[in-house]
PDB file of N, CA and C in Angstrom:
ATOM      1  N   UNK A   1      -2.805-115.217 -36.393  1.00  0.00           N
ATOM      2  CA  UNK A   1      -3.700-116.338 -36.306  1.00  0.00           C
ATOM      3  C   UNK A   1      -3.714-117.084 -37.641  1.00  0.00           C
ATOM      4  N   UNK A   2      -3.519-118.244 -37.838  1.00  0.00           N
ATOM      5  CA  UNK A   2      -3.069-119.283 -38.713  1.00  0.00           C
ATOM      6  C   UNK A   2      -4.751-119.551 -39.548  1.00  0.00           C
ATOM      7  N   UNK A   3      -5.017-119.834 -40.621  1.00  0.00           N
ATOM      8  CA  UNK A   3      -6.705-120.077 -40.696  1.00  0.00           C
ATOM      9  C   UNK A   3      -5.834-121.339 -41.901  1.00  0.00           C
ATOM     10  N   UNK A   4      -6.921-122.475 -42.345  1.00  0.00           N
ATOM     11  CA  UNK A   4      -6.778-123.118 -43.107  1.00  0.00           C
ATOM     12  C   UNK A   4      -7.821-123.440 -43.998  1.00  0.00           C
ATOM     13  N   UNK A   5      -7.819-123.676 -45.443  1.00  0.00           N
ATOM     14  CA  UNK A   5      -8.769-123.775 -46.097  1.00  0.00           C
ATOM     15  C   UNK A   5      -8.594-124.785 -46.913  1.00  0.00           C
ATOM     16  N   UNK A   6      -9.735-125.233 -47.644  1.00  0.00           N
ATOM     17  CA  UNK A   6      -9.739-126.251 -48.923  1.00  0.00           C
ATOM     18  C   UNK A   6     -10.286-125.277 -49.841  1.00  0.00           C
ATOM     19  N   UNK A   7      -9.652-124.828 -51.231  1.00  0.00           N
ATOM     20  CA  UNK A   7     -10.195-124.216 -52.512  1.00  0.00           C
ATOM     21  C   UNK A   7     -11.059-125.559 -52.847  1.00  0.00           C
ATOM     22  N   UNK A   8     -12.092-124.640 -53.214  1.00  0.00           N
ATOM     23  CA  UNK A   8     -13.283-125.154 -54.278  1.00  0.00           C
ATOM     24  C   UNK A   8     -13.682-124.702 -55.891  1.00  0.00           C
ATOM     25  N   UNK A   9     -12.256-124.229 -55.628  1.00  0.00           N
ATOM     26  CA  UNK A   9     -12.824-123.504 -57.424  1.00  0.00           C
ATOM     27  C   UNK A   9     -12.397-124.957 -58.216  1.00  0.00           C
ATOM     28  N   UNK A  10     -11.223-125.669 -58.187  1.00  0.00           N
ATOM     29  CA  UNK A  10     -11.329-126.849 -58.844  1.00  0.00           C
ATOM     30  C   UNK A  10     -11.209-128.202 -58.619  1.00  0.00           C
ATOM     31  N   UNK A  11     -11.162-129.151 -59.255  1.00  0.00           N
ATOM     32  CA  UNK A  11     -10.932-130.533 -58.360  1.00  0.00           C
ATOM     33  C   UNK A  11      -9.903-130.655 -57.814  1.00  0.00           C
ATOM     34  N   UNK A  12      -8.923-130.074 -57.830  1.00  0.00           N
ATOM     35  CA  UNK A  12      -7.266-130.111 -57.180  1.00  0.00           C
ATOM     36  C   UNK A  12      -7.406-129.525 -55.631  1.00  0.00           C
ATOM     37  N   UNK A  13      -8.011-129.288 -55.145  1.00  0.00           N
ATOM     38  CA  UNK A  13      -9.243-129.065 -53.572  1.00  0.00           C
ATOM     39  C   UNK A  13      -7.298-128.806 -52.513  1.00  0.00           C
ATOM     40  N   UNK A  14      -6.997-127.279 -53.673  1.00  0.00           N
ATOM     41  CA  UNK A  14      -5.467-127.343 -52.673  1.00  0.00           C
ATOM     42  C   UNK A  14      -6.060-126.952 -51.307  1.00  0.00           C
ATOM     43  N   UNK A  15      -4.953-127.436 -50.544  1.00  0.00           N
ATOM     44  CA  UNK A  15      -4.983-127.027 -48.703  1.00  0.00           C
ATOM     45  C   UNK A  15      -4.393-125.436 -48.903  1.00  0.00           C
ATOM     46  N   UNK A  16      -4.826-124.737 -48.600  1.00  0.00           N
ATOM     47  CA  UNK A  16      -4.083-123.000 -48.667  1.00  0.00           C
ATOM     48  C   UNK A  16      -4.476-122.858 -46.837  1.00  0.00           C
ATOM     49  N   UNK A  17      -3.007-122.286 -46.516  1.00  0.00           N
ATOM     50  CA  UNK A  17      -2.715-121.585 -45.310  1.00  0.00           C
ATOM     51  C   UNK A  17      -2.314-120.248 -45.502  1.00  0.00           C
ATOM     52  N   UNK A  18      -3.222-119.089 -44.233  1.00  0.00           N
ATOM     53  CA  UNK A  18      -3.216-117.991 -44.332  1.00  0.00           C
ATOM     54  C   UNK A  18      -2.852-118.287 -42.952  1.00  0.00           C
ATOM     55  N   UNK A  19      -1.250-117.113 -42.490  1.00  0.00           N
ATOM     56  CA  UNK A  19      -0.827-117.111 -41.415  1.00  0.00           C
ATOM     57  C   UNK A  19      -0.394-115.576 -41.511  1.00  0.00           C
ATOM     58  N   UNK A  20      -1.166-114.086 -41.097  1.00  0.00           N
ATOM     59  CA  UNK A  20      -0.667-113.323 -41.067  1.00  0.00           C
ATOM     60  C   UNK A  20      -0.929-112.880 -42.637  1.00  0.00           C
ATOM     61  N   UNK A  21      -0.132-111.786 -43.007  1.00  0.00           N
ATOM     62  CA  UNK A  21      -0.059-111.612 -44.302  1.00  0.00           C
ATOM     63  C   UNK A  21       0.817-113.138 -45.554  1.00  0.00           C
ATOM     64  N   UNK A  22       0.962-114.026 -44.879  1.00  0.00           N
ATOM     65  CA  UNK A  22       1.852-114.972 -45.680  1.00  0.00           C
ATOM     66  C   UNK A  22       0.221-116.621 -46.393  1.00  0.00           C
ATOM     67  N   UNK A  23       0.222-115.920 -47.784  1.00  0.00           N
ATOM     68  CA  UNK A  23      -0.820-117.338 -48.345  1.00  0.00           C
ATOM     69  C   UNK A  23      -0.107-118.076 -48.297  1.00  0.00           C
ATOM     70  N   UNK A  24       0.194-119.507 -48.679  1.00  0.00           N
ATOM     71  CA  UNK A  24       0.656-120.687 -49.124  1.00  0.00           C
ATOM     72  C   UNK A  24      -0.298-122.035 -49.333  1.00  0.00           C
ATOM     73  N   UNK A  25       0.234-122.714 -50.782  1.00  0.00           N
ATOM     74  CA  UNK A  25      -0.572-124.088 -50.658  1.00  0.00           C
ATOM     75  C   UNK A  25      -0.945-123.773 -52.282  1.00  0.00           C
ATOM     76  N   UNK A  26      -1.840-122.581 -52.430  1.00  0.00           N
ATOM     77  CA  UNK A  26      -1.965-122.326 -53.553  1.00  0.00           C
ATOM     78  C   UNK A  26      -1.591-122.625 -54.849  1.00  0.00           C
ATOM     79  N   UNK A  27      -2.011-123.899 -56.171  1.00  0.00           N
ATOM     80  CA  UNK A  27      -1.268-124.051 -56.890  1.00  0.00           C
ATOM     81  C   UNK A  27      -1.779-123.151 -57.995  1.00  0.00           C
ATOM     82  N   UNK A  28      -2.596-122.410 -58.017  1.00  0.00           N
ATOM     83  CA  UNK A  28      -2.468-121.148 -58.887  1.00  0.00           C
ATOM     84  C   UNK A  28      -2.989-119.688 -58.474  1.00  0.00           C
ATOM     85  N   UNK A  29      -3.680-118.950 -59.382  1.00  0.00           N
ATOM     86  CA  UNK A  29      -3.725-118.035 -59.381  1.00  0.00           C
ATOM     87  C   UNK A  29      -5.558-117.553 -58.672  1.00  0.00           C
ATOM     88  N   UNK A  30      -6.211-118.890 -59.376  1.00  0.00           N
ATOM     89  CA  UNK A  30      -7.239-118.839 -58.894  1.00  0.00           C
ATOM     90  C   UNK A  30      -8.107-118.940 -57.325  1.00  0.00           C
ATOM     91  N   UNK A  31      -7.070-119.578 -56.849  1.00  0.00           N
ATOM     92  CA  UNK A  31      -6.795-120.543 -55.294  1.00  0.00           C
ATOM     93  C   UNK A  31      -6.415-119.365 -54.133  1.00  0.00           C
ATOM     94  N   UNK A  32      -5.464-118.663 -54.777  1.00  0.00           N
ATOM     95  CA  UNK A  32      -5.239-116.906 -54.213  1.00  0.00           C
ATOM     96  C   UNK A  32      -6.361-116.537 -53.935  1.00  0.00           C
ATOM     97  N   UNK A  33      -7.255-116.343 -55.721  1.00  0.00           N
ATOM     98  CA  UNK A  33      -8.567-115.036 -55.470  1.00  0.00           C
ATOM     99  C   UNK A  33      -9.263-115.445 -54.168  1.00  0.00           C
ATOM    100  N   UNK A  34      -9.740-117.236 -54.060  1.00  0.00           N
ATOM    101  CA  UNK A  34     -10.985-117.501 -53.531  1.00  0.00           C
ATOM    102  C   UNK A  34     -10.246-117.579 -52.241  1.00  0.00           C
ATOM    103  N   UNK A  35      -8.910-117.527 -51.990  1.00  0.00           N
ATOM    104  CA  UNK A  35      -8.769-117.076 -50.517  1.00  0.00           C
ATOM    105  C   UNK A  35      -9.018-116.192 -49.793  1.00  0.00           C
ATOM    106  N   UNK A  36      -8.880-114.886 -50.385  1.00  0.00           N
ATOM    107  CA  UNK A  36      -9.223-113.861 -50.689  1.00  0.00           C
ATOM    108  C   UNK A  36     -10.086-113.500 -50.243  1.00  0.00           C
ATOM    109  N   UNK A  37     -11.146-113.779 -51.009  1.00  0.00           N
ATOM    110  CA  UNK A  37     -12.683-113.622 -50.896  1.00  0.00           C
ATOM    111  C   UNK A  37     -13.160-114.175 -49.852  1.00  0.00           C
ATOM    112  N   UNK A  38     -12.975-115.529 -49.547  1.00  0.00           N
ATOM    113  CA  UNK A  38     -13.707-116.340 -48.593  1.00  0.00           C
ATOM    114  C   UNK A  38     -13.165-115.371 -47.024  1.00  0.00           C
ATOM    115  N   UNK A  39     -11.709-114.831 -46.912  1.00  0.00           N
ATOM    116  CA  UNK A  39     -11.122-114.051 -45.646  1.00  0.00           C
ATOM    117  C   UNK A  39     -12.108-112.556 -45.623  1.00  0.00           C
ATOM    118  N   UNK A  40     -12.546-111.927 -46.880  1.00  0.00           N
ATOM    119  CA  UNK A  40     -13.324-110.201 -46.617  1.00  0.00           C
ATOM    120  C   UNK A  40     -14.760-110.568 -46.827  1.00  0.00           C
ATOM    121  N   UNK A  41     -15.015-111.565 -47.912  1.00  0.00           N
ATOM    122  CA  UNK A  41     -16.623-111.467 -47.741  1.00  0.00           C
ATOM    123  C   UNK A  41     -17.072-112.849 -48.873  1.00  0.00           C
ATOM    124  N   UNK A  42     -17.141-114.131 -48.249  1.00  0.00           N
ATOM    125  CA  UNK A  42     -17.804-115.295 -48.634  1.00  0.00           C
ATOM    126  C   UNK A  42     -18.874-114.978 -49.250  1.00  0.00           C
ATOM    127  N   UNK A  43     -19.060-115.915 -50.573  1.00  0.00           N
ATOM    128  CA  UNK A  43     -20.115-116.135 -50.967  1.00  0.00           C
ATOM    129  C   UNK A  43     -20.735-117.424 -51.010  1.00  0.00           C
ATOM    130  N   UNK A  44     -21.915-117.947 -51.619  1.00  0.00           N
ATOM    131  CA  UNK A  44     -22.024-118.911 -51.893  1.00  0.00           C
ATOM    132  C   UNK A  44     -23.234-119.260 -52.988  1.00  0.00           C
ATOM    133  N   UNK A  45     -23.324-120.221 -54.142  1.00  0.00           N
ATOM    134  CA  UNK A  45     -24.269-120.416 -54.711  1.00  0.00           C
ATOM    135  C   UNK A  45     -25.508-121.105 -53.961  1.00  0.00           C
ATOM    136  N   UNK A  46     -26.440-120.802 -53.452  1.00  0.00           N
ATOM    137  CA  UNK A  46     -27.454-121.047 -52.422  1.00  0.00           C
ATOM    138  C   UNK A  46     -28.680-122.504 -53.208  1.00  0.00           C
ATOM    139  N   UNK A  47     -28.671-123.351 -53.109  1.00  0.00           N
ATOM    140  CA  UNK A  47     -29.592-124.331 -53.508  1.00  0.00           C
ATOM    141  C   UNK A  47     -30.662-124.859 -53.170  1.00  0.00           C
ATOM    142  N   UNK A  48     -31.866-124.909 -53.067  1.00  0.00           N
ATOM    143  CA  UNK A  48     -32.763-125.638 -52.253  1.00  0.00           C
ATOM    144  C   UNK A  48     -33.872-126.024 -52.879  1.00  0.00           C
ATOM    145  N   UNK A  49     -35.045-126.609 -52.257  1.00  0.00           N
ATOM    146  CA  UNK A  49     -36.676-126.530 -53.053  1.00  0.00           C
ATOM    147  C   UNK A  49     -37.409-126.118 -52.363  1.00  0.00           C
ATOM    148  N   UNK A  50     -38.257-125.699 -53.355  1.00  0.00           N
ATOM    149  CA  UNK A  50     -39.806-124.916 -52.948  1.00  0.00           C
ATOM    150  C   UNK A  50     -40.887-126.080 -53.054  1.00  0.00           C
ATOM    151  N   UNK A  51     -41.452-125.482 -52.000  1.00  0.00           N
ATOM    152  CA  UNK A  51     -43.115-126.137 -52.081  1.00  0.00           C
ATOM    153  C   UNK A  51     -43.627-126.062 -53.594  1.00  0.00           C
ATOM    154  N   UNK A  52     -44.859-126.862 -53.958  1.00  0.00           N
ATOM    155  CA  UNK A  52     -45.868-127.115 -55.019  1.00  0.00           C
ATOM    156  C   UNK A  52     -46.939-127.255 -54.823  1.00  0.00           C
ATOM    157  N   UNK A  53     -48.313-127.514 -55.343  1.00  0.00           N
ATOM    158  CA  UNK A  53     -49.452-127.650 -55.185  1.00  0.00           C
ATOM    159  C   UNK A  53     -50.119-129.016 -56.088  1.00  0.00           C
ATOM    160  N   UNK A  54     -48.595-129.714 -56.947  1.00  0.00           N
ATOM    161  CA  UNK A  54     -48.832-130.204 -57.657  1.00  0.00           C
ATOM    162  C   UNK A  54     -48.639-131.893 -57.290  1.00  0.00           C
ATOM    163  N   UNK A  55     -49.463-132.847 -57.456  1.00  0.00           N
ATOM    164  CA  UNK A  55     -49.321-133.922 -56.251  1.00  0.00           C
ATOM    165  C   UNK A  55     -48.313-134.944 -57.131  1.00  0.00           C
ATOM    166  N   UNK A  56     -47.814-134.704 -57.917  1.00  0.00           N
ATOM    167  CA  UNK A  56     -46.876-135.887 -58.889  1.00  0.00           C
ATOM    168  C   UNK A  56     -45.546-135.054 -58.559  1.00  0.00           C
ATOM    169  N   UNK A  57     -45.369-133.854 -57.783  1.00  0.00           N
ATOM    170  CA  UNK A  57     -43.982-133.199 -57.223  1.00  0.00           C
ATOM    171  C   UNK A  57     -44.049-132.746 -56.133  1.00  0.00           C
ATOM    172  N   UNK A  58     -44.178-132.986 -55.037  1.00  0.00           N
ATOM    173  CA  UNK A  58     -44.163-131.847 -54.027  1.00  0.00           C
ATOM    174  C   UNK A  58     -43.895-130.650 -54.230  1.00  0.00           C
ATOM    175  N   UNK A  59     -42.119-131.030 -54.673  1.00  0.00           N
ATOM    176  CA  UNK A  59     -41.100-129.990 -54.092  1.00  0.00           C
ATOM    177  C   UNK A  59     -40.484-130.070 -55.554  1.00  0.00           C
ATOM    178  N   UNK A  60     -39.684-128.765 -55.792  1.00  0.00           N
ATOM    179  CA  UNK A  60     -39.137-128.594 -56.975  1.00  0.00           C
ATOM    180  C   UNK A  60     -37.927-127.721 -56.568  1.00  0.00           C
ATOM    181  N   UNK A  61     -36.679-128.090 -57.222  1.00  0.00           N
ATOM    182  CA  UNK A  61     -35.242-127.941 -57.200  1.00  0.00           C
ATOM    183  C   UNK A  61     -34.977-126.520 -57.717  1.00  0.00           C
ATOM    184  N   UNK A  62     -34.358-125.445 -56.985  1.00  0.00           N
ATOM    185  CA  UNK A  62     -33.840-123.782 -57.050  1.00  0.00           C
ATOM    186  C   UNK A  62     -32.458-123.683 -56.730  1.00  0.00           C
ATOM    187  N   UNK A  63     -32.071-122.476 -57.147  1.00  0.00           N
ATOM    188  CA  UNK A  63     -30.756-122.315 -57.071  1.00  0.00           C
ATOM    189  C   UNK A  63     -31.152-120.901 -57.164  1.00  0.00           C
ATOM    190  N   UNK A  64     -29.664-119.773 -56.831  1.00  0.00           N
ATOM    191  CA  UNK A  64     -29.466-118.989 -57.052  1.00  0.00           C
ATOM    192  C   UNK A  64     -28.863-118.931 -58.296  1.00  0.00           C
ATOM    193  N   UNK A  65     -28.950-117.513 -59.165  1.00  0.00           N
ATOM    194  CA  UNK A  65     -28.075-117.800 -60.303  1.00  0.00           C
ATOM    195  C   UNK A  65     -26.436-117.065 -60.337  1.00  0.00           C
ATOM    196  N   UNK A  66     -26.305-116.589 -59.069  1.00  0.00           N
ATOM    197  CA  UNK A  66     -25.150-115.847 -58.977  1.00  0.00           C
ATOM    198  C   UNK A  66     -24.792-116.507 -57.187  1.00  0.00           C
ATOM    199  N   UNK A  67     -23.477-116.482 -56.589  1.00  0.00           N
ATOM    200  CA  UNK A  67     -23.584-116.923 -55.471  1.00  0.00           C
ATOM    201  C   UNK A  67     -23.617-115.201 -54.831  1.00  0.00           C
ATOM    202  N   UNK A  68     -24.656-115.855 -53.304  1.00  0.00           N
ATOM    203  CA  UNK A  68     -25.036-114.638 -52.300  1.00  0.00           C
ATOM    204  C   UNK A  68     -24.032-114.377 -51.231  1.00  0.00           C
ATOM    205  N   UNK A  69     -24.264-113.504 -50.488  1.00  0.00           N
ATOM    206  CA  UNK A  69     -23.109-113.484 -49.229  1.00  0.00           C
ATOM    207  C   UNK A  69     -23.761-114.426 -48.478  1.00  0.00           C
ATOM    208  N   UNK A  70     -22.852-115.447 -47.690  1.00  0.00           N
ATOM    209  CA  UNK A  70     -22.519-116.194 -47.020  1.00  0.00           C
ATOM    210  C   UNK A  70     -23.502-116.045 -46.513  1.00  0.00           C
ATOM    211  N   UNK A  71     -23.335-114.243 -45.443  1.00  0.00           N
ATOM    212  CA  UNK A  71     -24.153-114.366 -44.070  1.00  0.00           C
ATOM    213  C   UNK A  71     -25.678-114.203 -44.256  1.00  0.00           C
ATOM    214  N   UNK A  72     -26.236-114.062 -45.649  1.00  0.00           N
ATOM    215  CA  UNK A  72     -27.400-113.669 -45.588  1.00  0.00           C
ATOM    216  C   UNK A  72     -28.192-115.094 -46.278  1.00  0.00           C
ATOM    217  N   UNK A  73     -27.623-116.108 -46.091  1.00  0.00           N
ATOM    218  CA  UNK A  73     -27.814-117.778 -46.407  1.00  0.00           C
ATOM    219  C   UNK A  73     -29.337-117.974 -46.060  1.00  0.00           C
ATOM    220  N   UNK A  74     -29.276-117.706 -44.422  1.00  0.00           N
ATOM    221  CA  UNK A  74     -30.256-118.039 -43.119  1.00  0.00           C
ATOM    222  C   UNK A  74     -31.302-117.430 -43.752  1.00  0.00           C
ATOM    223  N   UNK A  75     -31.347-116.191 -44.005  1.00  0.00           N
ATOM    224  CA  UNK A  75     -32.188-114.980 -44.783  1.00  0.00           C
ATOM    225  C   UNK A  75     -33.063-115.418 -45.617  1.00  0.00           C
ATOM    226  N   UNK A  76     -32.261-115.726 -46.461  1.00  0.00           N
ATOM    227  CA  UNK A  76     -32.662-116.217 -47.752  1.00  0.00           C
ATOM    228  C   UNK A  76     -33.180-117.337 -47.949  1.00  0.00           C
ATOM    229  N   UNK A  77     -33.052-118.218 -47.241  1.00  0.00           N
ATOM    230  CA  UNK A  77     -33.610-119.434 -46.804  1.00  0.00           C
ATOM    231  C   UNK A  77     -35.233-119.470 -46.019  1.00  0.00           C
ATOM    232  N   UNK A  78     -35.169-118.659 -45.125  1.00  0.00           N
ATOM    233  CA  UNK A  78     -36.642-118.006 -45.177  1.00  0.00           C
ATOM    234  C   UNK A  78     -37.564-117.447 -45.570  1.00  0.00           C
ATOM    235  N   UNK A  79     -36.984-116.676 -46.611  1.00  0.00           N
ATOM    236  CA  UNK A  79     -37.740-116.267 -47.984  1.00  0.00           C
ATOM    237  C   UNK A  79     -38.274-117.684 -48.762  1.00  0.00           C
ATOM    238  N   UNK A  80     -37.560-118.433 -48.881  1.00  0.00           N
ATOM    239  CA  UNK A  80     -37.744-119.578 -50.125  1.00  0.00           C
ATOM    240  C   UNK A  80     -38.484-120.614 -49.491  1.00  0.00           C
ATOM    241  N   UNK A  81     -38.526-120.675 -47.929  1.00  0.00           N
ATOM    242  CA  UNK A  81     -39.307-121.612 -47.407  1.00  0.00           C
ATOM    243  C   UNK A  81     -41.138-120.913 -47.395  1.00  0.00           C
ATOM    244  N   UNK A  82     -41.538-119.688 -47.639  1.00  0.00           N
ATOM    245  CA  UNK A  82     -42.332-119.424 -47.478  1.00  0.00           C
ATOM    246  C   UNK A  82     -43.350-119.504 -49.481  1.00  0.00           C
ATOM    247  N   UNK A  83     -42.611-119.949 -49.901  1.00  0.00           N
ATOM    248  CA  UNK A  83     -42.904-119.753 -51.343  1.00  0.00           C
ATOM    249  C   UNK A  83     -43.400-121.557 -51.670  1.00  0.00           C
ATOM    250  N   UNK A  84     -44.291-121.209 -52.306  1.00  0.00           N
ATOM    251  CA  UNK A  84     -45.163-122.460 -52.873  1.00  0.00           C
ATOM    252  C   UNK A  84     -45.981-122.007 -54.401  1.00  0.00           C
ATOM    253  N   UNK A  85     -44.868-123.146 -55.337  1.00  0.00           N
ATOM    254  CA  UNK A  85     -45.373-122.794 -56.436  1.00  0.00           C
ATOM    255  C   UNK A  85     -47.006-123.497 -57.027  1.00  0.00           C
ATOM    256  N   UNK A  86     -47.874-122.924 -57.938  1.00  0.00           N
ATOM    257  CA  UNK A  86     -49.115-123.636 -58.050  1.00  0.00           C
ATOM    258  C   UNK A  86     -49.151-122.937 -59.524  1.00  0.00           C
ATOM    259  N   UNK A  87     -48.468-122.863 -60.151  1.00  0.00           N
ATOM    260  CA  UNK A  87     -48.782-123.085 -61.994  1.00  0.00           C
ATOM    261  C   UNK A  87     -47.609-123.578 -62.304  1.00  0.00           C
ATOM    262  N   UNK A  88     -47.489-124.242 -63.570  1.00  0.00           N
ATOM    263  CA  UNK A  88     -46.568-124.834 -64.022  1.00  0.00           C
ATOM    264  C   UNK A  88     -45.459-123.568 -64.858  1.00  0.00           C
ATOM    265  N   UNK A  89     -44.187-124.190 -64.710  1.00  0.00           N
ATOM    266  CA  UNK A  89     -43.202-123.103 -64.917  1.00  0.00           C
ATOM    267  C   UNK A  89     -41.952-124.235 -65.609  1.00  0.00           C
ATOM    268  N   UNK A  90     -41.560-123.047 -66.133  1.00  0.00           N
ATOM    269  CA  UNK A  90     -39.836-123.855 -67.087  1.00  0.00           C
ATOM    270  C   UNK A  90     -38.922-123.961 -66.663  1.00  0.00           C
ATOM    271  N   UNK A  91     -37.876-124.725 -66.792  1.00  0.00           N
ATOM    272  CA  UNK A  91     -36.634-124.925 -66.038  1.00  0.00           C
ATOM    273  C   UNK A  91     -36.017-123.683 -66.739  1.00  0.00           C
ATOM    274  N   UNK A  92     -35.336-122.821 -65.603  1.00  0.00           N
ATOM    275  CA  UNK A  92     -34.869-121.579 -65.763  1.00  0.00           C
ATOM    276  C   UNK A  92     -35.308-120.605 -65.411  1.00  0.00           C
ATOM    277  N   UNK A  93     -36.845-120.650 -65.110  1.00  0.00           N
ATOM    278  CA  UNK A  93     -37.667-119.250 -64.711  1.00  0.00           C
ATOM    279  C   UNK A  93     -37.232-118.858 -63.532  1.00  0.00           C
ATOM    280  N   UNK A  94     -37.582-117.700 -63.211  1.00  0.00           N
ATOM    281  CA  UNK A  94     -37.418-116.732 -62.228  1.00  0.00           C
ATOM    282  C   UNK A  94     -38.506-117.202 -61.212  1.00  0.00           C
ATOM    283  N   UNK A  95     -38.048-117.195 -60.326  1.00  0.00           N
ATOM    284  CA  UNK A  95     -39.234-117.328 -59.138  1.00  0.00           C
ATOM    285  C   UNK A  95     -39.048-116.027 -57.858  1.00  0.00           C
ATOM    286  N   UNK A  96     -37.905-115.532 -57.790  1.00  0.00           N
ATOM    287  CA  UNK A  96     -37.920-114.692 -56.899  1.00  0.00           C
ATOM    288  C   UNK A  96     -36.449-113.542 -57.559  1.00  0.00           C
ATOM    289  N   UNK A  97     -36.468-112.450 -58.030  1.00  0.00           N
ATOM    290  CA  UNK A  97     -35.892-111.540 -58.337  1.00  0.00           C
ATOM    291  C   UNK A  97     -35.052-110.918 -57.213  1.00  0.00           C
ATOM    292  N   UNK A  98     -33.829-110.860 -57.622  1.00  0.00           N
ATOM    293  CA  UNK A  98     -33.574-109.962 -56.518  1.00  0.00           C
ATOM    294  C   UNK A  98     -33.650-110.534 -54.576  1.00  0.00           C
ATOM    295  N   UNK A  99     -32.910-111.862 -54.796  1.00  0.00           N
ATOM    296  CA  UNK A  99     -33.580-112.246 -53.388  1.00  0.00           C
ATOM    297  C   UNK A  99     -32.784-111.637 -52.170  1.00  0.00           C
ATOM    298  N   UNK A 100     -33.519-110.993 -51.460  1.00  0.00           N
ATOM    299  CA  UNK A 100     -32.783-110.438 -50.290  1.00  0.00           C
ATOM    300  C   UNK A 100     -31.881-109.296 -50.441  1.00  0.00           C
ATOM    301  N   UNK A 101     -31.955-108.452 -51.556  1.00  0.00           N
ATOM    302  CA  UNK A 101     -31.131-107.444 -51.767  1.00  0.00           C
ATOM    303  C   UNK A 101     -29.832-107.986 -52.855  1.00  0.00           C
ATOM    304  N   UNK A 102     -29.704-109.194 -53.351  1.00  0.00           N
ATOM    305  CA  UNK A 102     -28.105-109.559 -53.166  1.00  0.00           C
ATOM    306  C   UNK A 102     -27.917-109.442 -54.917  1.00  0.00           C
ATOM    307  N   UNK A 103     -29.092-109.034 -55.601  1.00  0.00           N
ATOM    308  CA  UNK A 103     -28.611-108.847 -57.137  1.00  0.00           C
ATOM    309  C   UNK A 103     -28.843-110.955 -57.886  1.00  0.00           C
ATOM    310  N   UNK A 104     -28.544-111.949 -56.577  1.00  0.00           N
ATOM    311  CA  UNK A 104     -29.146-112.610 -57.497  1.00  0.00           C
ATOM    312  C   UNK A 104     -30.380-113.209 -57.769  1.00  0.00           C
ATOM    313  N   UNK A 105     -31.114-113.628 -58.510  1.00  0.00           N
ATOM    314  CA  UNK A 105     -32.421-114.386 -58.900  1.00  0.00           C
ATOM    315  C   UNK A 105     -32.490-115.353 -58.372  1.00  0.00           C
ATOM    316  N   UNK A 106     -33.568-116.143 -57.571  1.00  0.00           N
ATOM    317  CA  UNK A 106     -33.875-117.296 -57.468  1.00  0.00           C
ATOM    318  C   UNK A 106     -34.225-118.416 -58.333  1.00  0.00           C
ATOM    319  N   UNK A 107     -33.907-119.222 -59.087  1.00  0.00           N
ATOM    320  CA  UNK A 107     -35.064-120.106 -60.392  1.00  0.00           C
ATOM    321  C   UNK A 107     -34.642-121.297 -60.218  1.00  0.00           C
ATOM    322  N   UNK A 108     -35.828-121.602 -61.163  1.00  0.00           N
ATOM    323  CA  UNK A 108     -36.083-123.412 -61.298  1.00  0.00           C
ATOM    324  C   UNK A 108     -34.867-124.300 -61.757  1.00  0.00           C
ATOM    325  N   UNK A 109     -34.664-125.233 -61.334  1.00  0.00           N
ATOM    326  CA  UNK A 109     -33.448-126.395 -62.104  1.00  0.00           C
ATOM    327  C   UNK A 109     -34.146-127.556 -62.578  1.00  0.00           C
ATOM    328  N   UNK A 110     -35.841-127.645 -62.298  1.00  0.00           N
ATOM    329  CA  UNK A 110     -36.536-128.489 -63.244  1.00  0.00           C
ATOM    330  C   UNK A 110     -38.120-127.742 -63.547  1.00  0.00           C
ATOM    331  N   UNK A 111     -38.375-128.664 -64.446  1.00  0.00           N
ATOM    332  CA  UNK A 111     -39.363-127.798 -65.067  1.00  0.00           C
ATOM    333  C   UNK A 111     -40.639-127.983 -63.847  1.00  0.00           C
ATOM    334  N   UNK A 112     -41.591-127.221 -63.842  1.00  0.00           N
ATOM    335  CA  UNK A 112     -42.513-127.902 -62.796  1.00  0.00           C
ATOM    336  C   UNK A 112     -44.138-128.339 -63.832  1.00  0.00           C
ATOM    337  N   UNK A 113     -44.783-129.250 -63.560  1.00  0.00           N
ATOM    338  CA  UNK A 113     -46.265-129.347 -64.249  1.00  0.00           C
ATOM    339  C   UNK A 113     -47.253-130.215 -63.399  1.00  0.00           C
TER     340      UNK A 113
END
């Protein structure tokens, strides 16, 4: 079974075909790994916002700081929809440790006040 992909590790966004044991497309070494990976177990850096209490922001901008498995996206996304921040915090803080088992942190990408 033939699968086709676009690498995202750099702007050169090669086309890589996996047909069987045969990669191709790949213009380096890096384009291999994330084939790789994305075929036994996808990840992804997870992004979104949280609620506030604060009326000059609603919502304030999160990220993961490591990317999570793929399949536990949905998961994790329900965790972060249930969270509403109400003190002011720094761009960088931790808001959720450990989200969903996956080793990475949830935190801020702006400051909140």
């Amino acid at each position: 079974m033939k699968k086709e992909f676009i690498c995202i590790v750099c702007p050169r966004g090669c086309h890589i075909s996996v047909d069987g044991d045969n990669i191709s497309g790949n213009q380096c070494k890096r384009g291999l790994e994330y084939v790789k990976n994305e075929l036994t177990s996808p990840t992804r850096v997870l992004t979104s916002t949280v609620k506030t209490t604060f009326d000059n922001l609603k919502r304030a901008s999160v990220k993961t700081d490591r990317p999570i498995p793929k399949d536990l996206i949905f998961e994790a996304m329900r965790v972060i929809n249930e969270i509403e921040i109400n003190r002011p915090m720094n761009l960088g803080e931790i808001i959720i440790k450990n989200i969903c088992d996956t080793e990475a942190n949830l935190v801020l990408t702006r400051e909140v006040n």
